[in-house]
Protein backbone atom coordinates (compact mmCIF):
# COMPACT_ATOMS: atom_id res chain seq x y z
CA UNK A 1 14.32 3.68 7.93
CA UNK A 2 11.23 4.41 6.28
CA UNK A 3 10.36 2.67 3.47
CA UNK A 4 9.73 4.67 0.09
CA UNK A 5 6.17 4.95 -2.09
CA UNK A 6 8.03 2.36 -4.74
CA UNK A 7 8.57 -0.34 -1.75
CA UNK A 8 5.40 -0.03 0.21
CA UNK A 9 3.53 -0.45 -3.51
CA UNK A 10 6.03 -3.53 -4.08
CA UNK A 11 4.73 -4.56 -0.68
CA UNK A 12 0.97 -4.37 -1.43
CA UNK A 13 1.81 -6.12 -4.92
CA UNK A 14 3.58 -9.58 -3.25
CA UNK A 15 0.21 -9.68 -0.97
CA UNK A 16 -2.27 -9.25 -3.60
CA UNK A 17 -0.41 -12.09 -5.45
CA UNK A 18 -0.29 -14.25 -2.22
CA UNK A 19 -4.03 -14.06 -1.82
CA UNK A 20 -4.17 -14.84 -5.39
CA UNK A 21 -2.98 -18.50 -4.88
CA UNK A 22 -5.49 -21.44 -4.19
CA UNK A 23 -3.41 -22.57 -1.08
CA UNK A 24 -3.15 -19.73 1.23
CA UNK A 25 -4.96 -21.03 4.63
CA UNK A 26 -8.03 -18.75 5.49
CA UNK A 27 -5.70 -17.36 8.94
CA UNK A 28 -2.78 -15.93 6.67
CA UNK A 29 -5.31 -14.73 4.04
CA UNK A 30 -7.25 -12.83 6.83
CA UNK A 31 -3.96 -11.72 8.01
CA UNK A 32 -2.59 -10.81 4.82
CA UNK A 33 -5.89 -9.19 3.83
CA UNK A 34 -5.82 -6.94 7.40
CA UNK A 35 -1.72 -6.02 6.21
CA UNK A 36 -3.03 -4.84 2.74
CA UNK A 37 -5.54 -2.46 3.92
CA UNK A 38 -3.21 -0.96 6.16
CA UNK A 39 -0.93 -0.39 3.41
CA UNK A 40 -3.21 0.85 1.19
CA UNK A 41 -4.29 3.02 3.55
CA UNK A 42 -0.59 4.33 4.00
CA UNK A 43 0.08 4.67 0.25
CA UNK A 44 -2.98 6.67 0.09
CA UNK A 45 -2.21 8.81 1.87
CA UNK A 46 1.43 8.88 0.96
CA UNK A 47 0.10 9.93 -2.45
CA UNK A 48 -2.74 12.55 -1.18
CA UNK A 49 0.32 14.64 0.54
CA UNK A 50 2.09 14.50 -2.76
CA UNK A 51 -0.54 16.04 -4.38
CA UNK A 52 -1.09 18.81 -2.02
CA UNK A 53 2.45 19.59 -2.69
CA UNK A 54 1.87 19.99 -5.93
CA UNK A 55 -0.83 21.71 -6.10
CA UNK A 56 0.48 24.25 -3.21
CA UNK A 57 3.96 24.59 -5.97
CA UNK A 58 1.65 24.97 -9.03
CA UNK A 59 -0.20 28.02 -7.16
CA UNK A 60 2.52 29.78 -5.84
């Protein structure tokens, strides 16, 4: 199952905290870091579609 906008930003959120703390060794930062981007990327594009949507209702 596919997780929803609200998780994948819940996601993102728990990593950004992660690298936040002092003790994080440098290979799970890097690892975390690479796992962030990738969601950002998805959430941005999660978001981008909803906006199309929205625009294509608000025209019709």
């Amino acid at each position: 199952m596919e997780k929803t906008f609200e998780e994948l930003l819940n996601d993102l959120e728990q990593i950004v905290n992660k690298l936040k703390g002092e003790n994080t060794p440098l290979e799970e930062a890097l690892a975390l870091y690479k796992k962030g981007i990738s969601l950002s990327k998805l959430l941005t594009t999660k978001l981008n579609s909803a906006k199309e949507i929205i625009i294509r209702d608000a025209n019709e």
